[in-house]
Protein backbone atom coordinates (compact mmCIF):
# COMPACT_ATOMS: atom_id res chain seq x y z
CA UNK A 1 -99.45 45.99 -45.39
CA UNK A 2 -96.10 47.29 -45.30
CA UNK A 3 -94.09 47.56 -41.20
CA UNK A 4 -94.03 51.65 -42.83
CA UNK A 5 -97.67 51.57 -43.71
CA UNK A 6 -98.26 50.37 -40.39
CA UNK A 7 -96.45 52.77 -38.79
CA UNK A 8 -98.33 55.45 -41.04
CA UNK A 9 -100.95 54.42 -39.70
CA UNK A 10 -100.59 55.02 -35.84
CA UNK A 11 -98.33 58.43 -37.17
CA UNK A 12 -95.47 57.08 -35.90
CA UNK A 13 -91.88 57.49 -37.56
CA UNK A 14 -88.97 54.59 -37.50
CA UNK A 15 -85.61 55.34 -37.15
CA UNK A 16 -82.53 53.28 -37.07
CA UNK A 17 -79.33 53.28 -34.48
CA UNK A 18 -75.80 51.34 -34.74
CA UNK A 19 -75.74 48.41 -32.39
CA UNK A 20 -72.45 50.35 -30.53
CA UNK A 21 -74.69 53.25 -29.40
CA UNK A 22 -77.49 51.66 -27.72
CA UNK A 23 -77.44 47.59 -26.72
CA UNK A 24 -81.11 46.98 -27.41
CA UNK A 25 -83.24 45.81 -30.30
CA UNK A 26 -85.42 49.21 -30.25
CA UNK A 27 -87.07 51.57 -28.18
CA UNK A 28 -90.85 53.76 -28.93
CA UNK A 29 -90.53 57.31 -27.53
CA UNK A 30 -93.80 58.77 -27.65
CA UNK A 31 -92.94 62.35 -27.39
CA UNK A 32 -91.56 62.31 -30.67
CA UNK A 33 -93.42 59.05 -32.02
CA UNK A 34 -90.40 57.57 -33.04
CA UNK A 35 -89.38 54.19 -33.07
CA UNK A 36 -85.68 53.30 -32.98
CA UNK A 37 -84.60 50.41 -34.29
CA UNK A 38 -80.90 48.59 -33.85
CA UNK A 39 -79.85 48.88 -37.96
CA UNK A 40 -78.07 45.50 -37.39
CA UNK A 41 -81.02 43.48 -36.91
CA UNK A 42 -82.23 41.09 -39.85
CA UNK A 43 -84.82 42.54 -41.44
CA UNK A 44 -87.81 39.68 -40.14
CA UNK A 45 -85.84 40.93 -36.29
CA UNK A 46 -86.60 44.37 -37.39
CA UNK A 47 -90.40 43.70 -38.18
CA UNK A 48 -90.86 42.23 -35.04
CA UNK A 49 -89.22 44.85 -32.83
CA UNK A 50 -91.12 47.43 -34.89
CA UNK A 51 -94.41 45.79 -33.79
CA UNK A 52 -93.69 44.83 -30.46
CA UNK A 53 -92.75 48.86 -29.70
CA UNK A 54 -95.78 49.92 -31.11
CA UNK A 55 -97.51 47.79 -29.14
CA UNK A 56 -96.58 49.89 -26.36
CA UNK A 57 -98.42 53.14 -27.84
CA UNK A 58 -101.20 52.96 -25.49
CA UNK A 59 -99.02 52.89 -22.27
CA UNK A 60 -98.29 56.05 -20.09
CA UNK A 61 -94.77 56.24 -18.38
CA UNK A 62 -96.87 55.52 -14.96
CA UNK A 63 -98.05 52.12 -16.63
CA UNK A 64 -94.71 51.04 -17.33
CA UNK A 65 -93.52 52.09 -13.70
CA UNK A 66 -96.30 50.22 -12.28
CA UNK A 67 -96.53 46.86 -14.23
CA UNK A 68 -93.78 46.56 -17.03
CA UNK A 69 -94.07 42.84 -17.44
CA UNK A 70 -97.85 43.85 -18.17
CA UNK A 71 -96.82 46.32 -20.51
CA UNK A 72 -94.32 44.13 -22.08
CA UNK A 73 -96.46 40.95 -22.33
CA UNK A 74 -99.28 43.87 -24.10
CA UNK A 75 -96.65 44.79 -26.45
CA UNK A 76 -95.90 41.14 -27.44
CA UNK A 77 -99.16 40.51 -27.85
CA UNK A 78 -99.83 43.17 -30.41
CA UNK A 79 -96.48 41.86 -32.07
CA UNK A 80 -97.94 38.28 -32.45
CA UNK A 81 -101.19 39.10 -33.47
CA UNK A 82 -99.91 41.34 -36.39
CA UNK A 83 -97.45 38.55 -37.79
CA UNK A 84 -100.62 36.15 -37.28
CA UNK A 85 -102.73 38.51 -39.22
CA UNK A 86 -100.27 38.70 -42.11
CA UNK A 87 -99.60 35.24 -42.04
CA UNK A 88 -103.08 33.94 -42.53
CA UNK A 89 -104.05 36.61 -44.86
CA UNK A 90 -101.48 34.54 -46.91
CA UNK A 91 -102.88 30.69 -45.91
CA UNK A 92 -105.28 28.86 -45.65
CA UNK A 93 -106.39 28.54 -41.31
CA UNK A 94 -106.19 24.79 -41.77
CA UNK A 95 -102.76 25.04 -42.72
CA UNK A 96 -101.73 26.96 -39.96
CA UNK A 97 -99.23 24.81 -37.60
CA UNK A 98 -98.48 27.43 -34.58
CA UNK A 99 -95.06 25.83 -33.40
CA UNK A 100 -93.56 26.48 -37.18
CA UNK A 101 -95.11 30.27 -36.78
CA UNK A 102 -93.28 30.51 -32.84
CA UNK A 103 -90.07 28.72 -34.61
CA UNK A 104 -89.94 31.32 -37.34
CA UNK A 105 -90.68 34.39 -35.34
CA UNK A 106 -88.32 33.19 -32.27
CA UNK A 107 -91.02 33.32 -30.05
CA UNK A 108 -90.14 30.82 -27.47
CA UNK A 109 -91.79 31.42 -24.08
CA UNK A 110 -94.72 29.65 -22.86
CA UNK A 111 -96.60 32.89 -22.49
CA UNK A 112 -95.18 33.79 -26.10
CA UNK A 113 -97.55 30.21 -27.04
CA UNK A 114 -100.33 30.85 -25.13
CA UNK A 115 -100.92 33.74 -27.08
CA UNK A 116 -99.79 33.05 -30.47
CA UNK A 117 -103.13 30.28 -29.62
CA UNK A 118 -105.41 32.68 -27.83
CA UNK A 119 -104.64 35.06 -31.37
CA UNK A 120 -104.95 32.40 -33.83
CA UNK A 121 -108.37 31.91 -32.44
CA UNK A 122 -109.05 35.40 -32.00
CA UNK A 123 -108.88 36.00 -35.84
CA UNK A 124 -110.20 32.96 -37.24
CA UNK A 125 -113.21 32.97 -34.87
């Protein structure tokens, strides 16, 4: 499924910015279910900001005020386990080697791995 199919899905738009107006990879603002995108992104960066900030659709401005490292960590979650999804829709599960997948998708924190694991198992189980 297509990052714009996806996005269908949840009714949410995607819109892209120039790098000199906003210094961020993308934003989701849910009054107008739009997600903005930084246009000078690589296309696989694009995917993943696109999924991260719809991760975030679920989350009230009082959720982010409270916890935003839980909100964030959510959002990265729902990232990771769409990029795992696609991924082993494409491969076989035994071929599936989690540091390439982290290495490719520049996920690089240890909480990044523990759930790039936790998801792996999550869709295989």
């Amino acid at each position: 499924m297509s990052i714009e199919e996806i996005c269908d899905l949840h009714g949410v738009r995607i819109a892209y910015f120039d790098k000199e107006l906003w210094h961020r990879h993308g934003i989701y603002v849910d009054e107008i279910k739009i997600v903005f995108v930084n246009k000078a992104l690589s296309s696989d960066a694009q995917k993943r900001v696109i999924l991260h900030e719809l991760g975030h659709l679920n989350h009230t401005e009082a959720n982010y005020a409270n916890n935003p490292i839980k909100c964030e960590n959510e959002a990265n979650r729902a990232m990771i386990h769409e990029l795992l999804r696609e991924e082993l829709n494409q491969i076989d599960k035994e071929d599936f080697n989690y540091l390439n997948f982290m290495e490719r998708h520049k996920l690089k924190s240890v909480t990044d791995e523990l759930m790039v694991i936790d998801e792996f198992y999550r869709l295989v189980g």
